[in-house]
C-alpha atoms as a PDB file:
ATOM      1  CA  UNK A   1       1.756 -31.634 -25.704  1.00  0.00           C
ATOM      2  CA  UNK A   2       1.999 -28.332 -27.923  1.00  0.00           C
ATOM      3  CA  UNK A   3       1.440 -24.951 -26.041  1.00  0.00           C
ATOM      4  CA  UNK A   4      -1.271 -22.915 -27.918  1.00  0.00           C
ATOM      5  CA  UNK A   5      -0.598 -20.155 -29.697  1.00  0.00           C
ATOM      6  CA  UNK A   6      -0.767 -17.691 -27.218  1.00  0.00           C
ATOM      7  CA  UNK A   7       1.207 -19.533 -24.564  1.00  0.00           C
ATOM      8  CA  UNK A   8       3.910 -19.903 -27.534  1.00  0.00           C
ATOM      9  CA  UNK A   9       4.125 -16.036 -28.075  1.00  0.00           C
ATOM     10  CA  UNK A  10       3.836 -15.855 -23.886  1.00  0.00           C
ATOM     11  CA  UNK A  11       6.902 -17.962 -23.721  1.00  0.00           C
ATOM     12  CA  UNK A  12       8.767 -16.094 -26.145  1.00  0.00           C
ATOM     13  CA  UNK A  13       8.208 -12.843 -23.856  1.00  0.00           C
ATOM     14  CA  UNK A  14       9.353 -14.445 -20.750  1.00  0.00           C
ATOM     15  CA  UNK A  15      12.618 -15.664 -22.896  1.00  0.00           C
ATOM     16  CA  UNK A  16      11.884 -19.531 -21.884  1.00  0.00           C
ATOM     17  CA  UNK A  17      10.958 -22.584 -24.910  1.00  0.00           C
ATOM     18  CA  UNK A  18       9.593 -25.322 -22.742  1.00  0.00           C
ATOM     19  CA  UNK A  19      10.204 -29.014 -22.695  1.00  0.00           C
ATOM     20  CA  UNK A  20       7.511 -29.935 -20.491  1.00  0.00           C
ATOM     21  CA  UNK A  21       4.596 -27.589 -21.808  1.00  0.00           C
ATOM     22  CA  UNK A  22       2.564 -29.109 -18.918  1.00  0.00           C
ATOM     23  CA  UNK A  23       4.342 -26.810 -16.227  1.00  0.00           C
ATOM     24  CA  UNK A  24       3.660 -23.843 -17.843  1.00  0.00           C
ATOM     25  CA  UNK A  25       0.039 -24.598 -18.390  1.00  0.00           C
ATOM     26  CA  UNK A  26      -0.073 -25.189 -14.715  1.00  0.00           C
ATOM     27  CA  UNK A  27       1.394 -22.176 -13.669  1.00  0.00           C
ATOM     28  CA  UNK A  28      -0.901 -20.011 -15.110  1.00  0.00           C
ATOM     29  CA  UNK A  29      -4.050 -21.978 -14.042  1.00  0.00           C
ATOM     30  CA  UNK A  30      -5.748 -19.674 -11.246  1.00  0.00           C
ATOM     31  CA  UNK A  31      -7.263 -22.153  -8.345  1.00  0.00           C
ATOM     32  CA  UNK A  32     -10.451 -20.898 -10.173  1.00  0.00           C
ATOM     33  CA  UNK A  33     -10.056 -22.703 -13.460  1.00  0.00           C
ATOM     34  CA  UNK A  34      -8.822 -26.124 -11.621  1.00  0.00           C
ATOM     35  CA  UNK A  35     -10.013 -29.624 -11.381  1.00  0.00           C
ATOM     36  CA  UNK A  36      -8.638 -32.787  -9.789  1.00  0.00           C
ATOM     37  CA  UNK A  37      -7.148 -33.743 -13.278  1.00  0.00           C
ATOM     38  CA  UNK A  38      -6.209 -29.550 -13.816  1.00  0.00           C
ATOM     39  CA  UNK A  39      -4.080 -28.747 -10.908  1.00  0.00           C
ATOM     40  CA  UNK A  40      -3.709 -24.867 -10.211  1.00  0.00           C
ATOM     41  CA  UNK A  41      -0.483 -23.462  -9.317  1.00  0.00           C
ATOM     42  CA  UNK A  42      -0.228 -22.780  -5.927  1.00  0.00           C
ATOM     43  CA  UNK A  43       2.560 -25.566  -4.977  1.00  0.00           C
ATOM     44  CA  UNK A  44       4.381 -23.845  -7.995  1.00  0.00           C
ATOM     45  CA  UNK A  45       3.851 -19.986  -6.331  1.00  0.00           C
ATOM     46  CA  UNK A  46       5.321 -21.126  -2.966  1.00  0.00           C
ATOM     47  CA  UNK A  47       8.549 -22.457  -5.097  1.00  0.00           C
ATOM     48  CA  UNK A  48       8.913 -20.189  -7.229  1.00  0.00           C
ATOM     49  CA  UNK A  49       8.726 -17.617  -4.097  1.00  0.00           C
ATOM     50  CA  UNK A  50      11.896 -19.207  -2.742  1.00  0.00           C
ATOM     51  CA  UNK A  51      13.848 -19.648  -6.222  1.00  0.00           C
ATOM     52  CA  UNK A  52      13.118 -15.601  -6.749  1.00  0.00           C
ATOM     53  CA  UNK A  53      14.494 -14.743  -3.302  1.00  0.00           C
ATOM     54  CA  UNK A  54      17.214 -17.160  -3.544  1.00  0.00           C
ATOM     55  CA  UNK A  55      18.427 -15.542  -7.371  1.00  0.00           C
ATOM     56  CA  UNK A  56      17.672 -11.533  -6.132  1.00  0.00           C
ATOM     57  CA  UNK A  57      19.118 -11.970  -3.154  1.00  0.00           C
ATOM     58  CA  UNK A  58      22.420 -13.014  -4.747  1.00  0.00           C
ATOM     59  CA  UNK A  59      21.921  -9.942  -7.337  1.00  0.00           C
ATOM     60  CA  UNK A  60      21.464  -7.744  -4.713  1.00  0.00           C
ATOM     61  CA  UNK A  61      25.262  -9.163  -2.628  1.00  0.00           C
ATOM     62  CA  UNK A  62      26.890  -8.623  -6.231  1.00  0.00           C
ATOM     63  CA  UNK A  63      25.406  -5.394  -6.400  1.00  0.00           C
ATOM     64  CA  UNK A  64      26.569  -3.228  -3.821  1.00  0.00           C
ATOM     65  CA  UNK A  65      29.385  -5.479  -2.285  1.00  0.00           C
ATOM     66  CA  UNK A  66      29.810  -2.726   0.712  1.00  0.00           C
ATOM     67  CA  UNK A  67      26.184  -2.870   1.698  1.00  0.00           C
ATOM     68  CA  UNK A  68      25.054  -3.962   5.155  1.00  0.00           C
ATOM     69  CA  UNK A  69      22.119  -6.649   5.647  1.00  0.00           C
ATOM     70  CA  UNK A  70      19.959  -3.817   7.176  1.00  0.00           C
ATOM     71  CA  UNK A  71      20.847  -1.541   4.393  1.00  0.00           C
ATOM     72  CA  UNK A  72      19.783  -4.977   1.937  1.00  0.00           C
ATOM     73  CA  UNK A  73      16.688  -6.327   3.499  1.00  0.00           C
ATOM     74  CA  UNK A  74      14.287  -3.259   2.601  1.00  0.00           C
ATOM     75  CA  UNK A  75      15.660  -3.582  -1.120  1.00  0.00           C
ATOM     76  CA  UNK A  76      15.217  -7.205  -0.920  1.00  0.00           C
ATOM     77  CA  UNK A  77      11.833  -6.528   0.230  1.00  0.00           C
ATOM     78  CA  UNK A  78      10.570  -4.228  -2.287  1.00  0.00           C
ATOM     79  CA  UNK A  79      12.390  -6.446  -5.220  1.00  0.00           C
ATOM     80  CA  UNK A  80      10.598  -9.614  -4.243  1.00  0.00           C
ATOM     81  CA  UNK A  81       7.351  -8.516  -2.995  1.00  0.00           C
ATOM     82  CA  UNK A  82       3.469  -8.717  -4.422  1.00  0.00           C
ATOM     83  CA  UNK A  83       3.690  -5.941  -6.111  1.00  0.00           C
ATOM     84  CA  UNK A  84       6.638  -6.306  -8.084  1.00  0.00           C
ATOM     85  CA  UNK A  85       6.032  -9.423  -9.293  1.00  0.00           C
ATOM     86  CA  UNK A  86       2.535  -8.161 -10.621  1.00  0.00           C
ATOM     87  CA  UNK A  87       4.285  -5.018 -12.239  1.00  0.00           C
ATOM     88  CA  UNK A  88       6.736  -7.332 -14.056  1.00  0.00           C
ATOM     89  CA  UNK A  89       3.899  -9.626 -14.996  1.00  0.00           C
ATOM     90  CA  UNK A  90       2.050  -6.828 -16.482  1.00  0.00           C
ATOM     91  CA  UNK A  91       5.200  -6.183 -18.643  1.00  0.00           C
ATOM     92  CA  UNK A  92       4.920  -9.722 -20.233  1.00  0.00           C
ATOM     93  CA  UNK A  93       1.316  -9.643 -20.612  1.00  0.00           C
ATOM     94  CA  UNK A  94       1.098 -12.673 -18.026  1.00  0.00           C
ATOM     95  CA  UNK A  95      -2.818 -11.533 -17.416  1.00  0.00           C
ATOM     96  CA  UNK A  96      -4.039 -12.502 -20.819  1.00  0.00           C
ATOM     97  CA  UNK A  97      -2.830 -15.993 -20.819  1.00  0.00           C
ATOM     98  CA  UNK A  98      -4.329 -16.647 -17.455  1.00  0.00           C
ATOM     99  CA  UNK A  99      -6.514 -19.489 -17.438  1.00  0.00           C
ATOM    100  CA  UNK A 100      -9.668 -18.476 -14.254  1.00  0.00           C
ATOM    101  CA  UNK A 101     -12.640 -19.357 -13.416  1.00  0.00           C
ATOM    102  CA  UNK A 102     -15.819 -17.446 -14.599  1.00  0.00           C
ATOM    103  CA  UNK A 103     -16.152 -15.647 -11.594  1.00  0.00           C
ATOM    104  CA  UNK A 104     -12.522 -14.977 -11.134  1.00  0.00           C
ATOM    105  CA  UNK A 105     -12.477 -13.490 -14.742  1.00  0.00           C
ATOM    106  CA  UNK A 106     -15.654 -10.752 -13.934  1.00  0.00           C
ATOM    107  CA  UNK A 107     -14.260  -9.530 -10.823  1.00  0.00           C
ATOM    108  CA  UNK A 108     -11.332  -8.327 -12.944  1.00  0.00           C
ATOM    109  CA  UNK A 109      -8.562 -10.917 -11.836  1.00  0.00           C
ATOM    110  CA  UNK A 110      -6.843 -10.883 -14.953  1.00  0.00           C
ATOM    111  CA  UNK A 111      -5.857  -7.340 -13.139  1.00  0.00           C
ATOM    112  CA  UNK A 112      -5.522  -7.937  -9.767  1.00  0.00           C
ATOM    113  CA  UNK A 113      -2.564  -7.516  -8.146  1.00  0.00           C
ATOM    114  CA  UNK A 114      -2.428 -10.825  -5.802  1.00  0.00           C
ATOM    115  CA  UNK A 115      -3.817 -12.508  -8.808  1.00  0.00           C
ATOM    116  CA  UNK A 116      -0.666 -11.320 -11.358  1.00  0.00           C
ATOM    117  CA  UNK A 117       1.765 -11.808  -8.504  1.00  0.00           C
ATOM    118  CA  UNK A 118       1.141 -15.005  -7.739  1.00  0.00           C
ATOM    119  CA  UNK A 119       1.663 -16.260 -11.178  1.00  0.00           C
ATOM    120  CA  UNK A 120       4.512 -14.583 -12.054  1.00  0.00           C
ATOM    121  CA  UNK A 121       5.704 -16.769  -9.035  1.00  0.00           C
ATOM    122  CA  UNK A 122       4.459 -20.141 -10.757  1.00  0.00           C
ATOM    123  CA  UNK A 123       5.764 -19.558 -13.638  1.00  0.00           C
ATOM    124  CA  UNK A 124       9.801 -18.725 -12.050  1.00  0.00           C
ATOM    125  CA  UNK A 125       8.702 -22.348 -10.981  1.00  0.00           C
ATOM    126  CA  UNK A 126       7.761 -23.658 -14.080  1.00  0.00           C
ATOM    127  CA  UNK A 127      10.802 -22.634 -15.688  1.00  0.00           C
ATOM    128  CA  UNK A 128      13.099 -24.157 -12.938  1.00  0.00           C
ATOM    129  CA  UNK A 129      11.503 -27.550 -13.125  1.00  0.00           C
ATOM    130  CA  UNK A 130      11.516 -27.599 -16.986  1.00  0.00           C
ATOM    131  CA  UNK A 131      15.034 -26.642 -17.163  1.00  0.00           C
ATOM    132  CA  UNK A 132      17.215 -25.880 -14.122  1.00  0.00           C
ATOM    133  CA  UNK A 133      18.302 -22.899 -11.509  1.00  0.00           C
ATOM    134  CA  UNK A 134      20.135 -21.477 -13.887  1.00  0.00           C
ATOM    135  CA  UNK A 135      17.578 -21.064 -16.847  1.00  0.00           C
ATOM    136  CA  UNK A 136      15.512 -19.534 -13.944  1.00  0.00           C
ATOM    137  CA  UNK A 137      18.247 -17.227 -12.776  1.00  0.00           C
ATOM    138  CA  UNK A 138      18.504 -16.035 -16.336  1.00  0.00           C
ATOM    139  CA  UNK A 139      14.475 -15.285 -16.651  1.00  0.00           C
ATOM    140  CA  UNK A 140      14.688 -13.290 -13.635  1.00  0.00           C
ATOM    141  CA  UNK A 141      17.252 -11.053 -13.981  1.00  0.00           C
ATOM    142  CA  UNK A 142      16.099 -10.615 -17.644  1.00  0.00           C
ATOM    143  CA  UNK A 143      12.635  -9.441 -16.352  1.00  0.00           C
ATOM    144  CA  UNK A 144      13.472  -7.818 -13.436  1.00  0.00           C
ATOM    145  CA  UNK A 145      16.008  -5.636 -15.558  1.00  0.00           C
ATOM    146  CA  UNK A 146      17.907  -2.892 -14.016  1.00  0.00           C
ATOM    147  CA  UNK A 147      15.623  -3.245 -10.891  1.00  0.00           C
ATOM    148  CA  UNK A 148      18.142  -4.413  -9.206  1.00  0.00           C
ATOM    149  CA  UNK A 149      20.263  -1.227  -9.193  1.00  0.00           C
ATOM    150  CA  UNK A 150      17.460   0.947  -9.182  1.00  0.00           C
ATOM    151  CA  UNK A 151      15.955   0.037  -5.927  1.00  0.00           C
ATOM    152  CA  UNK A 152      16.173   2.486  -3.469  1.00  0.00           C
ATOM    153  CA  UNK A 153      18.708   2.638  -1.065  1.00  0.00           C
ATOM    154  CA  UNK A 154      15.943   3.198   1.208  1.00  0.00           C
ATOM    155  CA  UNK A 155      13.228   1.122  -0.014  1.00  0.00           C
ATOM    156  CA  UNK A 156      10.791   0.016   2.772  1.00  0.00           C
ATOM    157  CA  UNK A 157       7.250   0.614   1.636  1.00  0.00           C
ATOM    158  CA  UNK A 158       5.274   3.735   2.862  1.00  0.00           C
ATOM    159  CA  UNK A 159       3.435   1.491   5.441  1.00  0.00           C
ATOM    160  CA  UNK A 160       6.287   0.205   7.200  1.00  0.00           C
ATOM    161  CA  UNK A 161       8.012   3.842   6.816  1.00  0.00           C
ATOM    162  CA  UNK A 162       5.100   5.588   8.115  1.00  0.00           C
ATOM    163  CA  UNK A 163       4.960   3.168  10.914  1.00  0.00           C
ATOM    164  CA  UNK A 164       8.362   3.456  12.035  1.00  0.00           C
ATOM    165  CA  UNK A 165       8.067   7.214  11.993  1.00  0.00           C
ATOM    166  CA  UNK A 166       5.411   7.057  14.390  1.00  0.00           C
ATOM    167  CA  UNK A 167       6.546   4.516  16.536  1.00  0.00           C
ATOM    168  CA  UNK A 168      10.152   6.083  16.848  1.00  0.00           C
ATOM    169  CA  UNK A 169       7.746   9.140  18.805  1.00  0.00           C
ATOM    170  CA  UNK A 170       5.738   6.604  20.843  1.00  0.00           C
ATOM    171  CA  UNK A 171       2.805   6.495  18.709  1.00  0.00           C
ATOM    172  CA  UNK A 172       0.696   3.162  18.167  1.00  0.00           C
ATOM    173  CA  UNK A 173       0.961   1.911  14.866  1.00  0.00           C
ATOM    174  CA  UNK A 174      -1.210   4.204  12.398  1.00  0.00           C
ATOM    175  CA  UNK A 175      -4.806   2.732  11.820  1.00  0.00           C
ATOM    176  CA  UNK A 176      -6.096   2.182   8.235  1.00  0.00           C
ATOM    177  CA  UNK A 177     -10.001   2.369   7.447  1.00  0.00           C
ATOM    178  CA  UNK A 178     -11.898   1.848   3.828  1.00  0.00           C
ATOM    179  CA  UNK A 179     -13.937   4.599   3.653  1.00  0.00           C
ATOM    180  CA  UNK A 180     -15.157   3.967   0.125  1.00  0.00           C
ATOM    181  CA  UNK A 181     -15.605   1.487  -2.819  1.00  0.00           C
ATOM    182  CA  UNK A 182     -17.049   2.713  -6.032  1.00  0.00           C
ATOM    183  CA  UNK A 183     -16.591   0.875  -9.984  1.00  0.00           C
ATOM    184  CA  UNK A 184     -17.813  -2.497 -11.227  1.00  0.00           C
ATOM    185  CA  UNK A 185     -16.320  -5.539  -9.889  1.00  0.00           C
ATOM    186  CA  UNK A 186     -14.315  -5.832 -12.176  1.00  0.00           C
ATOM    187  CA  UNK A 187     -12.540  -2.302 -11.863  1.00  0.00           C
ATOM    188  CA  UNK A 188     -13.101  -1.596  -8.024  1.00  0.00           C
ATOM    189  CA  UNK A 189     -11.706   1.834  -6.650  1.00  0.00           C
ATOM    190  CA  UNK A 190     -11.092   1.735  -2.938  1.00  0.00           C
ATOM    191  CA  UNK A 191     -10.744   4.925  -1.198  1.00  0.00           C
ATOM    192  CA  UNK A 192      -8.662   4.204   2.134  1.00  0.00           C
ATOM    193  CA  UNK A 193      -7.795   6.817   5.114  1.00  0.00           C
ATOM    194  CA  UNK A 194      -4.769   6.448   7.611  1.00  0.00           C
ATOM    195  CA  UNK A 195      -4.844   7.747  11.023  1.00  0.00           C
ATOM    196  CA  UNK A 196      -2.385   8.042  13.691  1.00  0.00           C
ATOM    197  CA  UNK A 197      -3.378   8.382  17.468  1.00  0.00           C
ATOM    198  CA  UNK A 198      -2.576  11.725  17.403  1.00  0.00           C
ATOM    199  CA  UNK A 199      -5.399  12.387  14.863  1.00  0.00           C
ATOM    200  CA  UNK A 200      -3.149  12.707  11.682  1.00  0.00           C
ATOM    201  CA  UNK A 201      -4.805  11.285   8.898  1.00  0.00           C
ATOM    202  CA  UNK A 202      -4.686  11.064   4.550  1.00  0.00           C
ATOM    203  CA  UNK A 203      -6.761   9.248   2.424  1.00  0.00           C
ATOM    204  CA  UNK A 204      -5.897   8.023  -0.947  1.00  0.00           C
ATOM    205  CA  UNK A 205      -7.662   6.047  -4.172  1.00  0.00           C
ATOM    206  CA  UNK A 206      -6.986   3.176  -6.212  1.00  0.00           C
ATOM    207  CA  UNK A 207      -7.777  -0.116  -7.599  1.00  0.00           C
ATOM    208  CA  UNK A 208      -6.373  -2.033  -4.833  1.00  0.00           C
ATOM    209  CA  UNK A 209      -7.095  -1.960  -1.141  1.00  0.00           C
ATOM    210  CA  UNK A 210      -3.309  -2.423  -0.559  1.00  0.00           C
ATOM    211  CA  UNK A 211      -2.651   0.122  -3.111  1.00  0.00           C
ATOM    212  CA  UNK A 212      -4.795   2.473  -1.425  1.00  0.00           C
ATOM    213  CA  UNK A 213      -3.419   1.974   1.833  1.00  0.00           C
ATOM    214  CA  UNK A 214       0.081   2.328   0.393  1.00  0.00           C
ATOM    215  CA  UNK A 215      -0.417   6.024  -1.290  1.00  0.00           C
ATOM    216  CA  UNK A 216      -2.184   7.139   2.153  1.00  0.00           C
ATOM    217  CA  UNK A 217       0.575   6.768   3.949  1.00  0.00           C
ATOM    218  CA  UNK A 218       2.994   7.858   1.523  1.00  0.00           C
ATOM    219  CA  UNK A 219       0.952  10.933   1.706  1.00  0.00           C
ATOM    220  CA  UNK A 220       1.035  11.167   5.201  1.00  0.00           C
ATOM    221  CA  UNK A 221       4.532  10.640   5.624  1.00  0.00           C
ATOM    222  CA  UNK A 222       5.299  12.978   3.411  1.00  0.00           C
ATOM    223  CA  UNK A 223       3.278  15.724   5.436  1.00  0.00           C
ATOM    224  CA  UNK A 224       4.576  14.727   8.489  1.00  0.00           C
ATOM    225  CA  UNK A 225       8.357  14.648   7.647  1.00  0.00           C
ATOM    226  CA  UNK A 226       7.487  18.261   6.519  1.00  0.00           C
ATOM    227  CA  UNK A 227       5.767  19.561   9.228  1.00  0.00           C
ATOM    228  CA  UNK A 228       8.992  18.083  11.579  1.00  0.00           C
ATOM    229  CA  UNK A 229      11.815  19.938   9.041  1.00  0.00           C
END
């Protein structure tokens, strides 16, 4: 089998010629566009998952040799999780070779975070079945650049910061509420506020509940480490 054109120029952005076309195809087949003779590529997602932790984690040890696993974890974290993987599959242009379902494609998944993630995930996979751990390793670290020594020393998200702040003064973890949803389907903006029980509270915008509810808190963190300097 022959990848079509633009899976040939796709393939050639990811760095990866494949021998078994097939694995490709099916990692970028959303569980939207399948059939029982068209699998989708969820049981490549949950491998590829593991073969991304397994290759960043490594990076990461080689890294900052001196680093402590509690110092690691939160960089781990933000190398390996949802949103990263849709940010570097935005890079490579992963949503236009998507293959989804009609309904899938109006509600703007070409763009949705989950949606991006999840392939970028499949196709790690793809390229360590067609070709071995360390043609994946080298994908990886190609796309995930000088993320690696970029990530923040301190690099838990704003949710699990903000929640830590408040818990380390007794609080209950903060509460998060959608207040609004405006756009088309296909470009949603959610407008989500964050409260704490003692009646602090930010709201924030953006095309992704879990966007939304990040820049919230970042915004009330930020006020709140300033109004304890």
């Amino acid at each position: 089998m022959k990848l079509a054109a633009d899976l040939e120029r796709f393939s050639a952005r990811i760095g990866h010629t494949f021998g078994q076309p097939d694995l490709l195809t099916q990692a970028l087949t959303h569980p939207s566009h399948a059939t029982p003779q068209r699998p989708d590529n969820q049981r490549l997602e949950f491998l590829g998952d593991r073969v991304l932790g397994l290759v960043l984690a490594e990076a990461l040890l080689q890294a900052d040799p001196k680093a402590r696993e509690g110092q690691l974890a939160p960089r781990f974290n933000a190398l390996v999780r949802k949103e990263a993987c849709a940010d570097v599959a935005r890079e490579v242009g992963l949503g236009d070779v998507l293959k989804l379902g009609r309904s899938e494609m109006m509600s703007g998944g070409r763009r949705k975070e989950a949606v991006l993630g999840d392939a970028m995930e499949a196709v790690i996979a793809a390229v360590y079945l067609d070709a071995g751990f360390e043609a994946a390793q080298m994908m990886i670290l190609r796309l995930w650049g000088g993320r690696v020594t970029a990530v923040a020393p301190d690099a838990r998200d704003a949710k699990t910061a903000l929640q830590e702040w408040v818990q380390a003064r007794g609080e209950a973890p903060p509460a998060y509420t959608e207040i609004d949803r405006q756009g088309p389907d296909h470009a949603p903006v959610f407008t989500v506020e964050v409260m704490t029980d003692t009646g602090h509270a930010a709201r924030a915008a953006a095309n992704s509940k879990r966007q939304a509810e990040q820049a919230a808190a970042r915004t009330l963190l930020a006020r709140l480490e300033k109004s304890h300097d």
